[in-house]
C-alpha atoms as a PDB file:
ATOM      1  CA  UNK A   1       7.930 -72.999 -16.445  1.00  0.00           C
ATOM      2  CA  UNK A   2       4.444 -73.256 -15.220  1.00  0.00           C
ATOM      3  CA  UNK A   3       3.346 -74.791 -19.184  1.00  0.00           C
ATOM      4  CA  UNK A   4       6.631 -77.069 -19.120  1.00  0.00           C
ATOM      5  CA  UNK A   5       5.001 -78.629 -15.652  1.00  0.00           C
ATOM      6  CA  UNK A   6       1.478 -79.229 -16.763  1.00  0.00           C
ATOM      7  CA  UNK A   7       2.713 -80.367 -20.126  1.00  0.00           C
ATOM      8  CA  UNK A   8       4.622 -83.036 -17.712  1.00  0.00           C
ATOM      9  CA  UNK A   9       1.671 -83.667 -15.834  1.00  0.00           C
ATOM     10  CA  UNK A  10      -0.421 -84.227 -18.892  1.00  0.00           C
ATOM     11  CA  UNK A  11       2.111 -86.760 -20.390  1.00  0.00           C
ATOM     12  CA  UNK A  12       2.496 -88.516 -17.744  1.00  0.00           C
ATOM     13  CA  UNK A  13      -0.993 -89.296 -17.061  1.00  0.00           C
ATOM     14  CA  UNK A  14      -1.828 -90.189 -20.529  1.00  0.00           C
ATOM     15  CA  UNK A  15       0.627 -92.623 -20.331  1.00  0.00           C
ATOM     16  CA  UNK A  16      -0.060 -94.125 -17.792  1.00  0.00           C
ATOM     17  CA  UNK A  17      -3.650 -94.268 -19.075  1.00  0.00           C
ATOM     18  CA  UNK A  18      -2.345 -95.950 -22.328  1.00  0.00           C
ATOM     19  CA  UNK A  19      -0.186 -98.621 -20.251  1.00  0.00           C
ATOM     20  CA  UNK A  20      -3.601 -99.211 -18.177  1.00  0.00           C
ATOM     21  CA  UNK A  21      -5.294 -99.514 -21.385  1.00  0.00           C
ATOM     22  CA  UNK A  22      -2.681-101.192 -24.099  1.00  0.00           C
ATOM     23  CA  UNK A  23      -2.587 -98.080 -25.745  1.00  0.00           C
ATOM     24  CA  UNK A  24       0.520 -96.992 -27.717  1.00  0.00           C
ATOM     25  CA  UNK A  25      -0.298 -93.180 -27.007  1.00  0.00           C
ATOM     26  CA  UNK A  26       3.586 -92.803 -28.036  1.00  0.00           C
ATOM     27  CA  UNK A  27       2.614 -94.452 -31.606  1.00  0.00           C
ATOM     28  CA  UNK A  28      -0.280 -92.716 -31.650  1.00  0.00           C
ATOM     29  CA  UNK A  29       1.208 -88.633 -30.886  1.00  0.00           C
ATOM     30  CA  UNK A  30       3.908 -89.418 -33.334  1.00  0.00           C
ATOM     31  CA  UNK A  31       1.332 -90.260 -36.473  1.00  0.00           C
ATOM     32  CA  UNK A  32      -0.822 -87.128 -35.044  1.00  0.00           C
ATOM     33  CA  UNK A  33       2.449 -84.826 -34.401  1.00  0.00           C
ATOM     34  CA  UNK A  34       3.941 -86.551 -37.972  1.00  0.00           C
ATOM     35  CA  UNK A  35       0.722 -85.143 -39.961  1.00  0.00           C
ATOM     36  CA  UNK A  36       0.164 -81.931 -38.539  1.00  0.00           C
ATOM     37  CA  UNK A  37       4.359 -81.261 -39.337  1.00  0.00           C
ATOM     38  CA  UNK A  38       3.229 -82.047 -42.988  1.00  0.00           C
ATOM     39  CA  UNK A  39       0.013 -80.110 -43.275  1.00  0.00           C
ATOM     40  CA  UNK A  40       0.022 -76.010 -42.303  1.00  0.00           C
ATOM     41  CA  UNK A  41      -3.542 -76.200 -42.997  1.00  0.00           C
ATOM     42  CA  UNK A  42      -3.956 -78.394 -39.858  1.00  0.00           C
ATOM     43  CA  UNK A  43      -1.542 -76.635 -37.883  1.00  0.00           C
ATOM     44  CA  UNK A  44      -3.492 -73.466 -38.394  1.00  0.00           C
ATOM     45  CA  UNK A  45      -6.788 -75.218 -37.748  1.00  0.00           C
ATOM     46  CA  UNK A  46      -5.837 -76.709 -34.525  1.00  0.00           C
ATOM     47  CA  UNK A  47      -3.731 -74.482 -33.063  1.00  0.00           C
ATOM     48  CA  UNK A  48      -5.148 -70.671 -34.241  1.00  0.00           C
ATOM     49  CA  UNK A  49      -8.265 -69.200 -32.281  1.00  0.00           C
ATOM     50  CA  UNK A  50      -9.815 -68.443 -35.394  1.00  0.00           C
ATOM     51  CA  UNK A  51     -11.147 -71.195 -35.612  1.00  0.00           C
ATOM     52  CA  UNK A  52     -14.265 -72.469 -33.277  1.00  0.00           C
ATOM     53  CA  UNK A  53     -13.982 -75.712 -30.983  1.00  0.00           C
ATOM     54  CA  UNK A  54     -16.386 -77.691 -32.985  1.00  0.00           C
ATOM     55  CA  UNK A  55     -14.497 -77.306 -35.700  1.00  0.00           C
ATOM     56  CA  UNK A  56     -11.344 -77.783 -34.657  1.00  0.00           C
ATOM     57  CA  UNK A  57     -13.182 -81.221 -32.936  1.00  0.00           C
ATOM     58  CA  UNK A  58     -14.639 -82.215 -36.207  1.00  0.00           C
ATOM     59  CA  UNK A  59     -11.819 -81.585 -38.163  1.00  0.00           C
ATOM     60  CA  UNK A  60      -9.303 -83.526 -35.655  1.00  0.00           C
ATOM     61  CA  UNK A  61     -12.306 -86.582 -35.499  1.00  0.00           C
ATOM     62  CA  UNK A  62     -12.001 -87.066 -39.343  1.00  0.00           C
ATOM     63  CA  UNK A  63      -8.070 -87.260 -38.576  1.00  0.00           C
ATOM     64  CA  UNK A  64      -7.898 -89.525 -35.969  1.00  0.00           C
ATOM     65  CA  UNK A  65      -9.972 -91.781 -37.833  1.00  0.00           C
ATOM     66  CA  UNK A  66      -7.894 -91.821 -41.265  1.00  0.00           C
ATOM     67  CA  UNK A  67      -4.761 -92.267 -38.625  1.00  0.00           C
ATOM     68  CA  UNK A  68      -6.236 -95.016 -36.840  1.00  0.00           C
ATOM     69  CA  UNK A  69      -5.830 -93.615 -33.896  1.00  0.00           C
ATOM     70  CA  UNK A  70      -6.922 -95.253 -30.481  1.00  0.00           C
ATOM     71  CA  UNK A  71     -10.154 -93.498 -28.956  1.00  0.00           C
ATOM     72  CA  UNK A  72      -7.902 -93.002 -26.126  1.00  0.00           C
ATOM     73  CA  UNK A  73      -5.491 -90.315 -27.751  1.00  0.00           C
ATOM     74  CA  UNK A  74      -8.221 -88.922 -29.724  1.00  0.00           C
ATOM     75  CA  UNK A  75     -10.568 -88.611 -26.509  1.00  0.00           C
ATOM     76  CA  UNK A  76      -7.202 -86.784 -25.182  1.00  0.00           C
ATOM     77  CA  UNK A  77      -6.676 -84.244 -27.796  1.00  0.00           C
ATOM     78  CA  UNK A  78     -10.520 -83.716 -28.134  1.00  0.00           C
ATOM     79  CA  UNK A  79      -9.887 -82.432 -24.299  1.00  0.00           C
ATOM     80  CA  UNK A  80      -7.360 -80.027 -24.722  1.00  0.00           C
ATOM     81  CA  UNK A  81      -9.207 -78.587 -28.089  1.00  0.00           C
ATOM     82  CA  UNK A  82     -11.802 -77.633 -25.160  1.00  0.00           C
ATOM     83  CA  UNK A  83      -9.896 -76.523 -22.284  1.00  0.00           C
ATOM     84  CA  UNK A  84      -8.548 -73.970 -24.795  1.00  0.00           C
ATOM     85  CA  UNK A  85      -4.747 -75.797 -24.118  1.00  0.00           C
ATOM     86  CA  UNK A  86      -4.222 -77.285 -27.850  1.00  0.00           C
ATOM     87  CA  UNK A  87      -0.759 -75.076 -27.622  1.00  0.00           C
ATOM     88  CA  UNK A  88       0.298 -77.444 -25.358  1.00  0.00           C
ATOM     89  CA  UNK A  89       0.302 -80.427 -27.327  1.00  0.00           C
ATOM     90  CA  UNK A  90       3.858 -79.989 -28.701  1.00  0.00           C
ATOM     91  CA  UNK A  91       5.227 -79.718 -25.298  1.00  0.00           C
ATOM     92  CA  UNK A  92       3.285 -82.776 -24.007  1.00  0.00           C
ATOM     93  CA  UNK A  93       4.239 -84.725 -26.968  1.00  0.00           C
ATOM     94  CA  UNK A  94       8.175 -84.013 -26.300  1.00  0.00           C
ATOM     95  CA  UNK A  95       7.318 -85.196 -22.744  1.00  0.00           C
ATOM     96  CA  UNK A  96       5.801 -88.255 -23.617  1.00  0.00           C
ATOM     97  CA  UNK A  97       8.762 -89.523 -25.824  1.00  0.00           C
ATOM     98  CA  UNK A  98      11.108 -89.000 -23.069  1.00  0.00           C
ATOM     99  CA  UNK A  99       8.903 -90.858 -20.803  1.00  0.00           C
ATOM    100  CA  UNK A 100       8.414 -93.749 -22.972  1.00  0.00           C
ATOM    101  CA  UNK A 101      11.809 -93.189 -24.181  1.00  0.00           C
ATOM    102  CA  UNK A 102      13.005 -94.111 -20.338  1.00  0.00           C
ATOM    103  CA  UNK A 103      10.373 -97.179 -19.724  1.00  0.00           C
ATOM    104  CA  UNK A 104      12.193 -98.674 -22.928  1.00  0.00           C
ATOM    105  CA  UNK A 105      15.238 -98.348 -21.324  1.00  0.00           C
ATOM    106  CA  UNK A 106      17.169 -95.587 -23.303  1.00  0.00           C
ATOM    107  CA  UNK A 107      18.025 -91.864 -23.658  1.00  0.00           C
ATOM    108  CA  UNK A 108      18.340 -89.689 -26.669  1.00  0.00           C
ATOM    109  CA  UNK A 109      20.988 -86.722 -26.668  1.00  0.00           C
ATOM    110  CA  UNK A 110      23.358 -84.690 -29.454  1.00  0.00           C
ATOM    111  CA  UNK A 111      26.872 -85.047 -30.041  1.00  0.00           C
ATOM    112  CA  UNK A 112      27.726 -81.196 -31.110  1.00  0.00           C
ATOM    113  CA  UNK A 113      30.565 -80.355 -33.485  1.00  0.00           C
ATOM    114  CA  UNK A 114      31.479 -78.021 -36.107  1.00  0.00           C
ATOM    115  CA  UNK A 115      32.499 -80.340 -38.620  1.00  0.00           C
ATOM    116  CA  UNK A 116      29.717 -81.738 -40.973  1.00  0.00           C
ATOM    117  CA  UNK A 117      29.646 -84.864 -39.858  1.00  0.00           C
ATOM    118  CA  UNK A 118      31.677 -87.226 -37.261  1.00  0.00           C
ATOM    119  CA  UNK A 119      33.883 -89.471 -37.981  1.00  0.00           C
ATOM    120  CA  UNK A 120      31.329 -92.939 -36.901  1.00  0.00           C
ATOM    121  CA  UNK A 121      34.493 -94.199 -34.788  1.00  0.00           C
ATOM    122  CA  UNK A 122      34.514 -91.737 -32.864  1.00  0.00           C
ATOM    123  CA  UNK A 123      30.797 -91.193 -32.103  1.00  0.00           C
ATOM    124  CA  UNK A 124      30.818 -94.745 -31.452  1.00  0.00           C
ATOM    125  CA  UNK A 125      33.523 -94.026 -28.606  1.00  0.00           C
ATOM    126  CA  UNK A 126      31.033 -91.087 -27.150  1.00  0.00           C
ATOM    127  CA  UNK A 127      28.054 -92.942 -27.252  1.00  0.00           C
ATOM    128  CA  UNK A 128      29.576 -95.841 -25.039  1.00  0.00           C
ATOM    129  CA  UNK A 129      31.087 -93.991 -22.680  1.00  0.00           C
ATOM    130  CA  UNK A 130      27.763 -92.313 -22.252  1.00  0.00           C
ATOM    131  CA  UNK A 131      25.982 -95.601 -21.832  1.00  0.00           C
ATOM    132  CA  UNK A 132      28.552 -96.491 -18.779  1.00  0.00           C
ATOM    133  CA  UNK A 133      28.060 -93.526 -17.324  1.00  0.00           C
ATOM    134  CA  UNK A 134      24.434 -93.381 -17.226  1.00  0.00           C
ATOM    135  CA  UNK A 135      23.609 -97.308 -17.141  1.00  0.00           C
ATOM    136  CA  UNK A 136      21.142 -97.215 -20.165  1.00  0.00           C
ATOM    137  CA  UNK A 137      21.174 -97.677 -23.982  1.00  0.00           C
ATOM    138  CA  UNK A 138      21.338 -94.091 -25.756  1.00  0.00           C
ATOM    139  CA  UNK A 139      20.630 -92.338 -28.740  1.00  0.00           C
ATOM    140  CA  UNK A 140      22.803 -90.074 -29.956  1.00  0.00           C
ATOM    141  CA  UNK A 141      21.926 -87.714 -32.796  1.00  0.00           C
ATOM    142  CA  UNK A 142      25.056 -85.442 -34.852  1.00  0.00           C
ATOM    143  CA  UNK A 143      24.470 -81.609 -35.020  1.00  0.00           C
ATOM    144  CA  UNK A 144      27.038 -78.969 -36.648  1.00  0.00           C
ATOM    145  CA  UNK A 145      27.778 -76.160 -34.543  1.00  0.00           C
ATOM    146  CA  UNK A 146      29.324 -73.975 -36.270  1.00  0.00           C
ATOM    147  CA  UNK A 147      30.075 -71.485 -33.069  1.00  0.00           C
ATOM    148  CA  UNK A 148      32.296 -74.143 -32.134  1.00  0.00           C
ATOM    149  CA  UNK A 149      36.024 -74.366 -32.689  1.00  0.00           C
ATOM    150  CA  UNK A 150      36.930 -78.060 -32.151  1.00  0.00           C
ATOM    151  CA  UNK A 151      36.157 -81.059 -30.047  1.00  0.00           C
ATOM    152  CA  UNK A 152      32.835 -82.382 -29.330  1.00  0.00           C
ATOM    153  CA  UNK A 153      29.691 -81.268 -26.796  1.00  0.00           C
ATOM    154  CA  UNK A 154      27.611 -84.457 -25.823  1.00  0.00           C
ATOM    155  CA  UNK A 155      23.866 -83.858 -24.144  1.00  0.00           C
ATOM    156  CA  UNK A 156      21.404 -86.134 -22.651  1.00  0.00           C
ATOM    157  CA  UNK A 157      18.944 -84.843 -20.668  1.00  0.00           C
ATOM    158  CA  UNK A 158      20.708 -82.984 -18.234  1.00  0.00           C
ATOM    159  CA  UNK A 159      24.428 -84.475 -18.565  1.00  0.00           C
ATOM    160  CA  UNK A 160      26.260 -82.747 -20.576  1.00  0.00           C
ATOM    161  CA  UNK A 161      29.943 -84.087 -21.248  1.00  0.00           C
ATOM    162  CA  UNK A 162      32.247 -80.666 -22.680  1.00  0.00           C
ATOM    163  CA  UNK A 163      35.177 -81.882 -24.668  1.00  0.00           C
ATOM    164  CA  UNK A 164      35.184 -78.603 -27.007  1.00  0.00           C
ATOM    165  CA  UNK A 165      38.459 -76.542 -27.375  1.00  0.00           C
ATOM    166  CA  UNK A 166      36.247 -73.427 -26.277  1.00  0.00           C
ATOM    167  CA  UNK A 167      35.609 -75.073 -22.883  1.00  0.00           C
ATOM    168  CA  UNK A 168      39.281 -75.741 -22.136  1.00  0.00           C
ATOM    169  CA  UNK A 169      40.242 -72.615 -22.958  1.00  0.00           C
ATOM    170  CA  UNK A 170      37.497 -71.079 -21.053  1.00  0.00           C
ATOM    171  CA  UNK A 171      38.634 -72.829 -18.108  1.00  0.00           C
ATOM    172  CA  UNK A 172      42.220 -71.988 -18.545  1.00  0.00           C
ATOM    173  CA  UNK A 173      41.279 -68.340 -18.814  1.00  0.00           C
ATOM    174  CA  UNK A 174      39.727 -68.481 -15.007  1.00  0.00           C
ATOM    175  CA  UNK A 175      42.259 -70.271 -13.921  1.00  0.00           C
ATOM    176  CA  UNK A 176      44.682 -67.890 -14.722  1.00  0.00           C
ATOM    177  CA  UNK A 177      42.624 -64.833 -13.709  1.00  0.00           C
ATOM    178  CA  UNK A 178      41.363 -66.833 -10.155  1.00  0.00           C
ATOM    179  CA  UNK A 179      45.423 -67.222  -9.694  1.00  0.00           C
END
């Protein structure tokens, strides 16, 4: 819990910093976050302690550059290769989407089901019914759940809209045992 808040704390302020700046730190985390995903020899450089600060700094310098990233981001990660808190940068990264995700006026969430794929009617359905209820444009991504019977599990954020046969019949059964 503690991490989750200072991963929070840490997005927030370097967004701000890139609004006060022009700075697209959200552009810039997603090239960084992008290239480490595709290379486990940076992932281990960065984020094992086998490896000293300076080179972890030089390394992530020659990066940055080749990226094009803004001073700003790099000057940011270059921060938390020194305060020893690189592990965090997933965390804040996750953070910062959903903060920028919000400023632009949307949400992302899952629709959960156990078939492969759903039927685009229907997610179309579940994605505007979502956007009335919440006021704001979202983005809804398909997952298979295969613990699932039937039906559909919807999540954004912290609304989460059970239609699944499991629920009803979970509910059923404590109705009839709370009669």
């Amino acid at each position: 819990m503690k991490e989750q808040n200072v991963a929070k704390s840490y997005a927030k302020a370097l967004y701000d910093l890139g609004l006060e700046q022009k700075v697209d730190v959200a552009g810039d985390l997603t090239k960084l976050t992008e290239t480490i995903n595709q290379s486990n020899q940076l992932e281990n450089l960065l984020f094992l302690s086998v490896f000293t600060i300076e080179e972890k700094i030089d390394v992530l310098k020659k990066v940055t550059a080749k990226l094009g990233l803004s001073s700003l981001t790099t000057t940011f990660i270059q921060f938390l290769i020194d305060e020893e808190r690189i592990s965090l940068l997933p965390l804040i990264f996750k953070n910062l989407m959903v903060i920028d995700d919000h400023q632009k006026g949307f949400l992302r969430g899952t629709i959960e089901g156990n078939e492969s794929e759903i039927p685009q009617d229907v997610a179309n359905k579940l994605k505007s019914f979502i956007e009335k209820r919440i006021g704001m444009k979202t983005e809804l991504t398909y997952v298979k759940n295969e613990q699932m019977t039937a039906g559909y599990r919807v999540t954004v954020e912290d609304l989460q809209l059970d239609a699944s046969v499991d629920n009803q019949l979970n509910k059923l059964k404590e109705q009839v045992l709370n009669d």
